[in-house]
C-alpha atoms as a PDB file:
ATOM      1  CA  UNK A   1     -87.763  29.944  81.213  1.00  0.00           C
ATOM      2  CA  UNK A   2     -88.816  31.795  78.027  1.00  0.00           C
ATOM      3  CA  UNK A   3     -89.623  34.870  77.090  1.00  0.00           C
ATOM      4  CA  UNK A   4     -93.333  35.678  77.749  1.00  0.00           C
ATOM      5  CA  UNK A   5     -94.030  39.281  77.983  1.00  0.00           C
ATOM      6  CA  UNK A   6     -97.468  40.267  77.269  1.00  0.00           C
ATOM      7  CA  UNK A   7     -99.758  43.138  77.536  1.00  0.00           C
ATOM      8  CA  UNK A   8    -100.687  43.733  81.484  1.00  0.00           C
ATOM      9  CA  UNK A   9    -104.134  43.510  82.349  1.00  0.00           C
ATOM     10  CA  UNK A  10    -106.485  45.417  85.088  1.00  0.00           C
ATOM     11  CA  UNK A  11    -104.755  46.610  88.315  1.00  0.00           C
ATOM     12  CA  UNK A  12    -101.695  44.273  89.800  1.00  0.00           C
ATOM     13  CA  UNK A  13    -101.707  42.154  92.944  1.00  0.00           C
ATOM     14  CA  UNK A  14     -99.436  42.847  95.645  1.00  0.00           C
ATOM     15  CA  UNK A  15     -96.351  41.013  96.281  1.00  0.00           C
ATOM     16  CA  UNK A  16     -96.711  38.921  99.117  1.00  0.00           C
ATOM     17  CA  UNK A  17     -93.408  37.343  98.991  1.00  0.00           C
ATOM     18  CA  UNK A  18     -90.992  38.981 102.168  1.00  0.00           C
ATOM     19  CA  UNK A  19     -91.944  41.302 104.424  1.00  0.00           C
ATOM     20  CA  UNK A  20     -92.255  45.220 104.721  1.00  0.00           C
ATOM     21  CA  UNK A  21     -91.338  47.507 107.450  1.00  0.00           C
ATOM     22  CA  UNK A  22     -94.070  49.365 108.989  1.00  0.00           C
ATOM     23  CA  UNK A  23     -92.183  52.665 108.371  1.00  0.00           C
ATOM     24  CA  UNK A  24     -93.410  52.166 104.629  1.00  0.00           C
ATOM     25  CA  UNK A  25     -96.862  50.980 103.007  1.00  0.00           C
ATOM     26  CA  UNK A  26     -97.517  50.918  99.136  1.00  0.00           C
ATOM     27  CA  UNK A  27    -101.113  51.252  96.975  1.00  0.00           C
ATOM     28  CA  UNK A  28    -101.872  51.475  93.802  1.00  0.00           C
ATOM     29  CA  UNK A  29    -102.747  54.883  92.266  1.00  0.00           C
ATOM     30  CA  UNK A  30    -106.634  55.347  92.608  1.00  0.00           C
ATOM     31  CA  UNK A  31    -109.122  58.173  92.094  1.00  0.00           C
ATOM     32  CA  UNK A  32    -109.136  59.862  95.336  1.00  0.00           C
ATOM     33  CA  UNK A  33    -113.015  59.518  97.420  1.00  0.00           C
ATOM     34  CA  UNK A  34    -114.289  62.894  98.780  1.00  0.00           C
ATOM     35  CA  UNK A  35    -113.978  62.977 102.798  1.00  0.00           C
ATOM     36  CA  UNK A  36    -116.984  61.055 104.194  1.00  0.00           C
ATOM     37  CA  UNK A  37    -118.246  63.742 107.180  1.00  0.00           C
ATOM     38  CA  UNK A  38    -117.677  62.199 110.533  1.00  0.00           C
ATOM     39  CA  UNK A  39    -119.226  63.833 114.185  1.00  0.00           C
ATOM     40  CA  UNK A  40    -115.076  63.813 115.432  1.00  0.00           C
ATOM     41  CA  UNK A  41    -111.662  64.938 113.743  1.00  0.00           C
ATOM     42  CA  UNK A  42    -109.224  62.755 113.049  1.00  0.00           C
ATOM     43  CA  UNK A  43    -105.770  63.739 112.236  1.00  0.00           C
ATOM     44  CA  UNK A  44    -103.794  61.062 109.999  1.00  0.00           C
ATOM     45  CA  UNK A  45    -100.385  61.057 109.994  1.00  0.00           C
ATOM     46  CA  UNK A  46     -98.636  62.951 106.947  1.00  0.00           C
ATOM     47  CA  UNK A  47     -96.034  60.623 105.863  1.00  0.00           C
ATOM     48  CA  UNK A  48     -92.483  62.169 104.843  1.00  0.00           C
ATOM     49  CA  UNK A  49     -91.780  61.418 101.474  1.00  0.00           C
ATOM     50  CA  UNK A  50     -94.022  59.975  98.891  1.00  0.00           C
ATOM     51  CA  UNK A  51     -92.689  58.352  95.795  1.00  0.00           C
ATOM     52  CA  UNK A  52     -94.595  56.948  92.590  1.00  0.00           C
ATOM     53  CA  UNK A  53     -93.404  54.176  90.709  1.00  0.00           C
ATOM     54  CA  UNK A  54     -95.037  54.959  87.187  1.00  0.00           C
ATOM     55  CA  UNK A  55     -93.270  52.832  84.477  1.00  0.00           C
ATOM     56  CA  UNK A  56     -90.336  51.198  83.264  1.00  0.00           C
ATOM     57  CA  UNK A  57     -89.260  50.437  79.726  1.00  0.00           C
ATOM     58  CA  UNK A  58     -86.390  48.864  77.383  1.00  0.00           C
ATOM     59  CA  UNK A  59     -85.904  46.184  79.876  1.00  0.00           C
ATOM     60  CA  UNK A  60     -84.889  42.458  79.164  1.00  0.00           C
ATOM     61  CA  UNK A  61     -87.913  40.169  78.900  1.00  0.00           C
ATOM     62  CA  UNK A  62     -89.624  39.054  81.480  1.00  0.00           C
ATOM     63  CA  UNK A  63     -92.679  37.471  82.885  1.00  0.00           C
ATOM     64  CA  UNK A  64     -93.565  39.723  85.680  1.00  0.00           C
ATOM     65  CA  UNK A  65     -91.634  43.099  86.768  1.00  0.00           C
ATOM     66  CA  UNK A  66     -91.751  44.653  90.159  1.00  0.00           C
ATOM     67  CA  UNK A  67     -89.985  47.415  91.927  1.00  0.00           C
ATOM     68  CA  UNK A  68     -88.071  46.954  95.258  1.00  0.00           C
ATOM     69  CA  UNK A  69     -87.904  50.898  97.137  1.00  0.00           C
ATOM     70  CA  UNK A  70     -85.789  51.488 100.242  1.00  0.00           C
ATOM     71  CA  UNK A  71     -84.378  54.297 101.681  1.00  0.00           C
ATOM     72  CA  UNK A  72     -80.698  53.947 101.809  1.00  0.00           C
ATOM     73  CA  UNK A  73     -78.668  52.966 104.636  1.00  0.00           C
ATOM     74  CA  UNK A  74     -81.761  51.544 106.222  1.00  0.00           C
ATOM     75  CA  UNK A  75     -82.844  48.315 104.820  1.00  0.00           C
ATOM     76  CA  UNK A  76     -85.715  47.433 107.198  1.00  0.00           C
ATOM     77  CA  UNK A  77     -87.820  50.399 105.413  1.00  0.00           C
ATOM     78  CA  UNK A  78     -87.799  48.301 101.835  1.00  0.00           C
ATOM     79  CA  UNK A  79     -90.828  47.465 100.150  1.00  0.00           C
ATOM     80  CA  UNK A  80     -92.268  45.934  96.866  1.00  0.00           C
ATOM     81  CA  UNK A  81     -94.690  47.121  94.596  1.00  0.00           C
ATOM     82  CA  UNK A  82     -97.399  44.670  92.850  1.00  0.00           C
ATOM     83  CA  UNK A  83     -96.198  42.340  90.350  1.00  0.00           C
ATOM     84  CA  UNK A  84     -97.220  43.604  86.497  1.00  0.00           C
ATOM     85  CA  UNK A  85     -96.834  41.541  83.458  1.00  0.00           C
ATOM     86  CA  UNK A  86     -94.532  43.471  80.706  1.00  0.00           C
ATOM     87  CA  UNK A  87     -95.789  44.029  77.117  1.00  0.00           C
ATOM     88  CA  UNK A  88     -93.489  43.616  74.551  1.00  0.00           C
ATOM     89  CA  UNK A  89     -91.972  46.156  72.144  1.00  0.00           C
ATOM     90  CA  UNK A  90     -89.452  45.949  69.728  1.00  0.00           C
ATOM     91  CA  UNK A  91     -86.936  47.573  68.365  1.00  0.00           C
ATOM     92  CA  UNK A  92     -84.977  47.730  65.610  1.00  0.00           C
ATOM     93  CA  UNK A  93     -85.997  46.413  61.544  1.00  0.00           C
ATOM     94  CA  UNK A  94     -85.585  42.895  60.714  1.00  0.00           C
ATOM     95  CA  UNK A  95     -82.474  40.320  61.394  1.00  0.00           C
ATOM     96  CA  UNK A  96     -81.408  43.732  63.614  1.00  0.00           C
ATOM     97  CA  UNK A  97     -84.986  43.915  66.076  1.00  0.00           C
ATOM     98  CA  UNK A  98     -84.906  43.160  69.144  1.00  0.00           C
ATOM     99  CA  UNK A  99     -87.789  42.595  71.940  1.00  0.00           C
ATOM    100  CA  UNK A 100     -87.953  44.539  75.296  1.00  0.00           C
ATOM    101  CA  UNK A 101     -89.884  45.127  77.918  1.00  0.00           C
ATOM    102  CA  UNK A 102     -92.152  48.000  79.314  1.00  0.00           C
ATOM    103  CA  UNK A 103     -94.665  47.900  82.022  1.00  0.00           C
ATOM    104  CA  UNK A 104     -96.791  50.528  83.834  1.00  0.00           C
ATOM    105  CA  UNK A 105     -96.264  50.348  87.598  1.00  0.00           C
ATOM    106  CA  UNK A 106     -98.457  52.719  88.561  1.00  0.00           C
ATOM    107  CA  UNK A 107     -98.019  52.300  92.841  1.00  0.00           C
ATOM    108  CA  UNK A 108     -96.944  55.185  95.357  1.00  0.00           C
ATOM    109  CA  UNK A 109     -95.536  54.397  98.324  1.00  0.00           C
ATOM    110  CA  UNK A 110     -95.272  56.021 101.375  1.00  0.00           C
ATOM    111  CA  UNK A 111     -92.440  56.740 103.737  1.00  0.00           C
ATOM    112  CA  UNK A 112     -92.950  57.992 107.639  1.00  0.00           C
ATOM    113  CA  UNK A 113     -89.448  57.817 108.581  1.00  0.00           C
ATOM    114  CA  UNK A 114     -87.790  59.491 105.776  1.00  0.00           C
ATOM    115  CA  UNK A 115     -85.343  62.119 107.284  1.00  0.00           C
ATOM    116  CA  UNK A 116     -84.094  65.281 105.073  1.00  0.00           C
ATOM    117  CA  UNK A 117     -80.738  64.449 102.992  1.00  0.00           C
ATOM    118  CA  UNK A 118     -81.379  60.707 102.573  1.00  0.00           C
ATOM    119  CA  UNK A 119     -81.327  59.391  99.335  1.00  0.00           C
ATOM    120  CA  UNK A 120     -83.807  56.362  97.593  1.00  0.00           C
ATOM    121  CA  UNK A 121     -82.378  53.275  96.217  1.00  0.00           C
ATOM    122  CA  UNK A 122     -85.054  51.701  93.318  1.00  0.00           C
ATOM    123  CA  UNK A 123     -84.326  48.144  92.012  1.00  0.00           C
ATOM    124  CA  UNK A 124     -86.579  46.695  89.436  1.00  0.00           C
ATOM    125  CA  UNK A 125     -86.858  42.645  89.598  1.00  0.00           C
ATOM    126  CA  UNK A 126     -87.670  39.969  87.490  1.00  0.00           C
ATOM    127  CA  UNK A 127     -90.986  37.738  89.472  1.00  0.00           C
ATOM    128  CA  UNK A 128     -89.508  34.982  88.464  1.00  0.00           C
ATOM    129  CA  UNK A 129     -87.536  33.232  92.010  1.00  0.00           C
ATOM    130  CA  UNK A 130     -85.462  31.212  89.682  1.00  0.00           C
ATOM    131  CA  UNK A 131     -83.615  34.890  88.025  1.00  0.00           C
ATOM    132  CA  UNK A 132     -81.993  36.724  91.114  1.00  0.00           C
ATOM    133  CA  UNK A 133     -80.075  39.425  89.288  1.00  0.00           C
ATOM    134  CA  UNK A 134     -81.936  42.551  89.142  1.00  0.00           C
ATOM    135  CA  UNK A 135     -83.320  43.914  85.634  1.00  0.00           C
ATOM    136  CA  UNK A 136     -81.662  47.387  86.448  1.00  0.00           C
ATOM    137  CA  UNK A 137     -81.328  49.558  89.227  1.00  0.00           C
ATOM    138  CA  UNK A 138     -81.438  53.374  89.760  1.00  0.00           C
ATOM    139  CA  UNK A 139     -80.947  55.976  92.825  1.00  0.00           C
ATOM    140  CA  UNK A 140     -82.823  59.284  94.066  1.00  0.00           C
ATOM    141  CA  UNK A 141     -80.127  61.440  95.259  1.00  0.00           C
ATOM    142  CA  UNK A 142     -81.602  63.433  98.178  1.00  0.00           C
ATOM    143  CA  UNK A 143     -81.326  67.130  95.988  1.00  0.00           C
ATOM    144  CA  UNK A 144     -83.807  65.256  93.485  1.00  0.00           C
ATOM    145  CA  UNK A 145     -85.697  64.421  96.189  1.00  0.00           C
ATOM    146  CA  UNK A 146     -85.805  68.305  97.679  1.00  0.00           C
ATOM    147  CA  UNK A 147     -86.882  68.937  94.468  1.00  0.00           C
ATOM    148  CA  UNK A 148     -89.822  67.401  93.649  1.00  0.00           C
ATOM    149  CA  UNK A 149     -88.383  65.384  90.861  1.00  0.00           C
ATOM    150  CA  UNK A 150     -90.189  64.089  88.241  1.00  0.00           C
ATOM    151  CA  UNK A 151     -88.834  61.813  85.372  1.00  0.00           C
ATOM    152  CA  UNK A 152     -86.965  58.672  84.321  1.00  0.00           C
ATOM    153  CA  UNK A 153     -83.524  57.750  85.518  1.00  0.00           C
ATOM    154  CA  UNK A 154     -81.431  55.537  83.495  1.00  0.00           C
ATOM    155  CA  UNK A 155     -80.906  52.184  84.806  1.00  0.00           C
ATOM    156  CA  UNK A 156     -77.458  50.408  85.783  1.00  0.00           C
ATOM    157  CA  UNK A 157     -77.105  47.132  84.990  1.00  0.00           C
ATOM    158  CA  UNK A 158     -79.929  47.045  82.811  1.00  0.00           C
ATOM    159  CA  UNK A 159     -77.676  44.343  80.413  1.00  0.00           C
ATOM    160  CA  UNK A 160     -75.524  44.789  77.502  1.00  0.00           C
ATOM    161  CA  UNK A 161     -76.733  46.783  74.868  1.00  0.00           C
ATOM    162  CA  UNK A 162     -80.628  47.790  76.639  1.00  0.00           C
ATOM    163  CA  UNK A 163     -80.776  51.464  77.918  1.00  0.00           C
ATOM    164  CA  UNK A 164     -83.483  51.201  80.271  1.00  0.00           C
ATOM    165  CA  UNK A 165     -85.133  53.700  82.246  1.00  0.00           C
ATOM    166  CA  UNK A 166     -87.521  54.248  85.072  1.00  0.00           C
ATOM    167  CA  UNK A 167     -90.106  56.762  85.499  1.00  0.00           C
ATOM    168  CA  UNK A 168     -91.129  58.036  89.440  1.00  0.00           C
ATOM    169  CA  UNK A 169     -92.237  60.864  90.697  1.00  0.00           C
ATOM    170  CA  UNK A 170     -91.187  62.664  94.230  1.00  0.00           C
ATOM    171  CA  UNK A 171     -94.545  63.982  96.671  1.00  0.00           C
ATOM    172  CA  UNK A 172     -98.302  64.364  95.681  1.00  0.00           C
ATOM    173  CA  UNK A 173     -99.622  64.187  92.302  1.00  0.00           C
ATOM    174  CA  UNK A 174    -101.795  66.797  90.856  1.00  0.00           C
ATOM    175  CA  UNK A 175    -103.751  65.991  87.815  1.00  0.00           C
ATOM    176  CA  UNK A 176    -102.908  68.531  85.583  1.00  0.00           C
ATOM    177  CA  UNK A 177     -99.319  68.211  86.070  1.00  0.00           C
ATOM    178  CA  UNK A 178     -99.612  64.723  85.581  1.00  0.00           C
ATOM    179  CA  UNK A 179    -101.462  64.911  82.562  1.00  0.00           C
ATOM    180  CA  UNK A 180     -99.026  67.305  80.855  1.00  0.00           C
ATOM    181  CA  UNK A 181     -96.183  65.135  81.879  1.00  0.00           C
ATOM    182  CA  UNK A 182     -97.745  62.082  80.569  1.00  0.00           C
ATOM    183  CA  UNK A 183     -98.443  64.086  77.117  1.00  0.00           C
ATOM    184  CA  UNK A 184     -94.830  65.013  77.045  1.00  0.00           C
ATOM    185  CA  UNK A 185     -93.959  61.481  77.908  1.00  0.00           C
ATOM    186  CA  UNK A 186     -95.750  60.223  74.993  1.00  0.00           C
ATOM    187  CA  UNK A 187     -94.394  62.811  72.521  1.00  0.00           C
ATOM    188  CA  UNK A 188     -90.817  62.352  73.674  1.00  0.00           C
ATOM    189  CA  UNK A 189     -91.604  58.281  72.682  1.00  0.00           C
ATOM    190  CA  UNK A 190     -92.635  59.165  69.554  1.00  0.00           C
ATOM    191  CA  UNK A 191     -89.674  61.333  68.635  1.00  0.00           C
ATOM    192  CA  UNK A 192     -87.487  58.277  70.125  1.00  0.00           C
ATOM    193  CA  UNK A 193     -89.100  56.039  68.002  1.00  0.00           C
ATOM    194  CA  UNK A 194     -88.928  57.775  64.831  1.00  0.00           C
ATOM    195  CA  UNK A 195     -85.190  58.587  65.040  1.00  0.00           C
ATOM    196  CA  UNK A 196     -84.592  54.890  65.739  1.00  0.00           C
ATOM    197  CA  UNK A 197     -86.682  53.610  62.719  1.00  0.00           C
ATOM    198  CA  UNK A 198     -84.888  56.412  60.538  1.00  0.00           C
ATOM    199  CA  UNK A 199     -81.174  55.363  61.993  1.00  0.00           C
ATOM    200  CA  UNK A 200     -81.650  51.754  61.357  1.00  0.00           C
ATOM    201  CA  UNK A 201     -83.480  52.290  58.011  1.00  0.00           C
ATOM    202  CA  UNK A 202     -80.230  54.613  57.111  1.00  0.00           C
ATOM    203  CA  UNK A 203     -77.817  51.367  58.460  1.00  0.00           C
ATOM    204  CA  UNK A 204     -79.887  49.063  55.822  1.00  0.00           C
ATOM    205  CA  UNK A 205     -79.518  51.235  53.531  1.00  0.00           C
ATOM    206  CA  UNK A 206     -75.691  52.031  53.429  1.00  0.00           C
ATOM    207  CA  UNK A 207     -75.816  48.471  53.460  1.00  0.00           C
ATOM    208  CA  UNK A 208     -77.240  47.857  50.297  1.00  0.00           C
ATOM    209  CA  UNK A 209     -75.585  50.614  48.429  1.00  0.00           C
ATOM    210  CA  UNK A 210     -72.388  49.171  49.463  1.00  0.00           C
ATOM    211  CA  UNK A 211     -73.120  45.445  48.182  1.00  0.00           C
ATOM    212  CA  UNK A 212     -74.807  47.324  45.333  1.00  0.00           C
ATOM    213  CA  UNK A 213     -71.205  48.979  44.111  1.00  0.00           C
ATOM    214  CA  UNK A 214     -69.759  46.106  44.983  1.00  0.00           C
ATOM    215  CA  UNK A 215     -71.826  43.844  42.600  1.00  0.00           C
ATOM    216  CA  UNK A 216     -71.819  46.557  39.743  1.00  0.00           C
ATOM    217  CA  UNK A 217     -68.256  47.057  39.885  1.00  0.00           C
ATOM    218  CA  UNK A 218     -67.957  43.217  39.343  1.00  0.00           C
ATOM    219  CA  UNK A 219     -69.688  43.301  36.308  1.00  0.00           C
ATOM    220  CA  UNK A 220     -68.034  45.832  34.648  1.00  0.00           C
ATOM    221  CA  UNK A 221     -65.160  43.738  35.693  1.00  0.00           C
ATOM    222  CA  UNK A 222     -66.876  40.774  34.009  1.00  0.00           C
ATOM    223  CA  UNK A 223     -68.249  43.262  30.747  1.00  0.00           C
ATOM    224  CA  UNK A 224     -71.400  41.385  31.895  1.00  0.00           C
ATOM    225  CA  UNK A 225     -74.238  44.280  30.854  1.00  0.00           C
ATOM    226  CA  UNK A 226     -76.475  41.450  32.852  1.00  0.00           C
ATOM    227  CA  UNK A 227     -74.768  41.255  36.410  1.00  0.00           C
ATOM    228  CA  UNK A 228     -74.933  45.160  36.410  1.00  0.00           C
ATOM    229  CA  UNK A 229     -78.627  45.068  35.594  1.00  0.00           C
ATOM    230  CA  UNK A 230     -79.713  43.249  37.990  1.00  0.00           C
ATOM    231  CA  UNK A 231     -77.748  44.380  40.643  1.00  0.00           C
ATOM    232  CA  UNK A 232     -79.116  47.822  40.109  1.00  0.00           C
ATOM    233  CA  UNK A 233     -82.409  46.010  40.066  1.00  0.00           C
ATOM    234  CA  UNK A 234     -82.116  44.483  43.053  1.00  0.00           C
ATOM    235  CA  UNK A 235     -81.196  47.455  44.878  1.00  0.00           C
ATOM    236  CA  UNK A 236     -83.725  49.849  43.632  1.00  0.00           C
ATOM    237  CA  UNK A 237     -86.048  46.369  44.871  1.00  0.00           C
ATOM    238  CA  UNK A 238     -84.159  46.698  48.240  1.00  0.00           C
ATOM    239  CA  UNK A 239     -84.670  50.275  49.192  1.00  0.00           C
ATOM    240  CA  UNK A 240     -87.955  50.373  47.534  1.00  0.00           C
ATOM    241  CA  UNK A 241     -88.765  47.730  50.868  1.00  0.00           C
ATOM    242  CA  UNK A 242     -86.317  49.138  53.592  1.00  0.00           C
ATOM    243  CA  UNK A 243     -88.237  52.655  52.618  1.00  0.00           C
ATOM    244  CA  UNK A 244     -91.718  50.878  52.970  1.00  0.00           C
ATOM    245  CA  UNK A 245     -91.286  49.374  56.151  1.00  0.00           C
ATOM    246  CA  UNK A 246     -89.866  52.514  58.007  1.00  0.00           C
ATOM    247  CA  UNK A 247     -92.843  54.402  56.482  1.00  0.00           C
ATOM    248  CA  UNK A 248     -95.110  51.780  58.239  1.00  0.00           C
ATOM    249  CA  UNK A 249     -93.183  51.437  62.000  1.00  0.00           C
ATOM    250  CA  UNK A 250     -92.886  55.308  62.083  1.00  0.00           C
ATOM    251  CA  UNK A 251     -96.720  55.710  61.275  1.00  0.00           C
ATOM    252  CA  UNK A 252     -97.482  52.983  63.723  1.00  0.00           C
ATOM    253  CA  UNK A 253     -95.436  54.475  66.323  1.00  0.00           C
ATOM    254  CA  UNK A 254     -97.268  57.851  65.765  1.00  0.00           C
ATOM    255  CA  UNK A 255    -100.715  56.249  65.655  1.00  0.00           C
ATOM    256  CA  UNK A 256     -99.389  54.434  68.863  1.00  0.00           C
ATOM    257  CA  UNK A 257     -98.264  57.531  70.976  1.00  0.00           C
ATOM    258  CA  UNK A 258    -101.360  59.676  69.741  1.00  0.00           C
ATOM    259  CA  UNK A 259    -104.141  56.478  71.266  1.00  0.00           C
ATOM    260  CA  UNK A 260    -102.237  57.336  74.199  1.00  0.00           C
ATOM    261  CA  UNK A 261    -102.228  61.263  74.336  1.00  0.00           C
ATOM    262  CA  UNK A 262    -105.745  60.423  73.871  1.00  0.00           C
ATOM    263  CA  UNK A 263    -106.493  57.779  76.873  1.00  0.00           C
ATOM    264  CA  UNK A 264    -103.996  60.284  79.037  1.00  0.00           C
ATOM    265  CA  UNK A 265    -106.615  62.997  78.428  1.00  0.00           C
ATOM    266  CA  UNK A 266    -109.764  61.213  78.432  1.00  0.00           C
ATOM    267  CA  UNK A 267    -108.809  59.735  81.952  1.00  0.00           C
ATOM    268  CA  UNK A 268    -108.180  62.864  83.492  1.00  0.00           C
ATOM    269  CA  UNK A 269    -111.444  64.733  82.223  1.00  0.00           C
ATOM    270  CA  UNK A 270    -112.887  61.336  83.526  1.00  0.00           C
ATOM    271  CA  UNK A 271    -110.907  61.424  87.004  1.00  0.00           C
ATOM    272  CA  UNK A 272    -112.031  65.442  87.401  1.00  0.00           C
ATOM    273  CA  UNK A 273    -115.568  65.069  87.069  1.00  0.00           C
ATOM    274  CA  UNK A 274    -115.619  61.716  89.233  1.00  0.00           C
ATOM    275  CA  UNK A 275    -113.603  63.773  92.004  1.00  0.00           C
ATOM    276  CA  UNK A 276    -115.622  67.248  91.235  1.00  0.00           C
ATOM    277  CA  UNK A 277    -112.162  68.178  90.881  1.00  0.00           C
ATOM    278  CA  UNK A 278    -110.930  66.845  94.063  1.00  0.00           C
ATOM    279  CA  UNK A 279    -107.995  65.940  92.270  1.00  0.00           C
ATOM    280  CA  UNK A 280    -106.908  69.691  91.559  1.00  0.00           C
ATOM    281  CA  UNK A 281    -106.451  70.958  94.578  1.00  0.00           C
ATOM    282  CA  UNK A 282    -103.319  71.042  95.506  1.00  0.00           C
ATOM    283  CA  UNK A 283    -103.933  72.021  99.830  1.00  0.00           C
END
């Protein structure tokens, strides 16, 4: 099968495919609802640890992308977050681009049985049956998970030449944290992506400056005043394009990152008036 990532669309489904221990259960991030008052008290059960899949990115193509959680050494307590499609980005300028994958996960999960000093084994998948090596997999070591980590971990196995990564986050979320971490996630993108643009825009052109020399020296060789003129013409052509097309990634890239500063911050005035800033408080 091909490669068919495309942008995802609303909220996931579940994967129904295996099953889950009860020790575990896993939602989709929603706007918290205000307590409904009830005549009794009921005391839920506060689970142990709490982890949030967020996002993934730099992956290999693929259809749909899910995340299988367990804690390790204990393989009944694994579960699967919803299938999302991947949307496609690429990287790289011309013959040298290359298309990967990103998705946003978005699900928490839950764990009642967690017990202190156990770490969290994350395994991203491919929803296609047919491809049974993983896309990448990561750990939580257990001091990460004491302390409230928040951030992506580089992916092993992610393939040769991809340096994927996967965002989580360890306990509750608070929306102002989670805003400023999302700002600083979309800044640290756009700093990514501009130094690749400008690297691989510097590769093209040593490249051309060394055919350039090449060609000029060849015609002085030849005493050909024409091979040296239009070698020098051709270059000046060459850079004049290379330098056009890394001025129009990086400002795309920038225009990109700041659309989603902007969503990031519209959502979360959104989510704190919906909530009547429910979603602040941190008891």
């Amino acid at each position: 099968m091909g490669c068919h990532c495309s942008k995802a669309t609303g909220v996931a489904q579940p994967v129904h495919t295996g099953s889950s221990s009860t020790n575990a259960s896993n939602t989709v991030l929603e706007h918290p609802q205000p307590p409904k008052p009830t005549g009794e008290i009921v005391e839920e059960e506060v689970p142990a640890l709490r982890i949030a899949v967020l996002a993934v990115e730099g992956l290999r193509c693929a259809d749909g992308i899910f995340v299988e959680v367990e804690i390790e050494g204990k393989p009944d307590s694994k579960v699967k977050t919803p299938i999302v499609s991947g949307q496609v980005k690429m990287h790289g300028l011309g013959d040298d681009a290359r298309k990967t994958a990103e998705a946003a996960l978005k699900c928490e999960l839950a764990f009642k049985e967690y017990t202190e000093g156990a770490a969290i084994k994350l395994t991203v998948m491919d929803s296609d049956p047919t491809k049974t090596e993983p896309l990448g997999r990561a750990t939580l070591p257990a001091m990460m998970i004491q302390t409230r980590f928040w951030g992506k971990l580089l992916l092993t196995g992610a393939g040769e030449g991809y340096e994927a990564t996967l965002e989580v986050r360890v306990g509750e979320r608070h929306i102002l944290v989670e805003t400023a971490q999302e700002i600083t996630n979309a800044l640290a993108d756009a700093v990514e992506d501009v130094q690749e643009v400008v690297t691989d825009a510097q590769q093209e052109l040593d490249n051309v400056v060394h055919e350039t020399t090449h060609n000029v020296e060849k015609g002085v060789a030849d005493c050909s005043l024409t091979e040296v003129k239009d070698s020098v013409t051709h270059c000046v052509s060459e850079v004049s394009e290379i330098a056009q097309d890394a001025m129009s990634e990086t400002k795309g890239t920038v225009v990109h990152n700041a659309g989603k500063i902007r969503d990031v911050v519209e959502d979360a005035a959104d989510e704190v008036v919906e909530t009547k800033g429910a979603v602040c408080c941190s008891c």
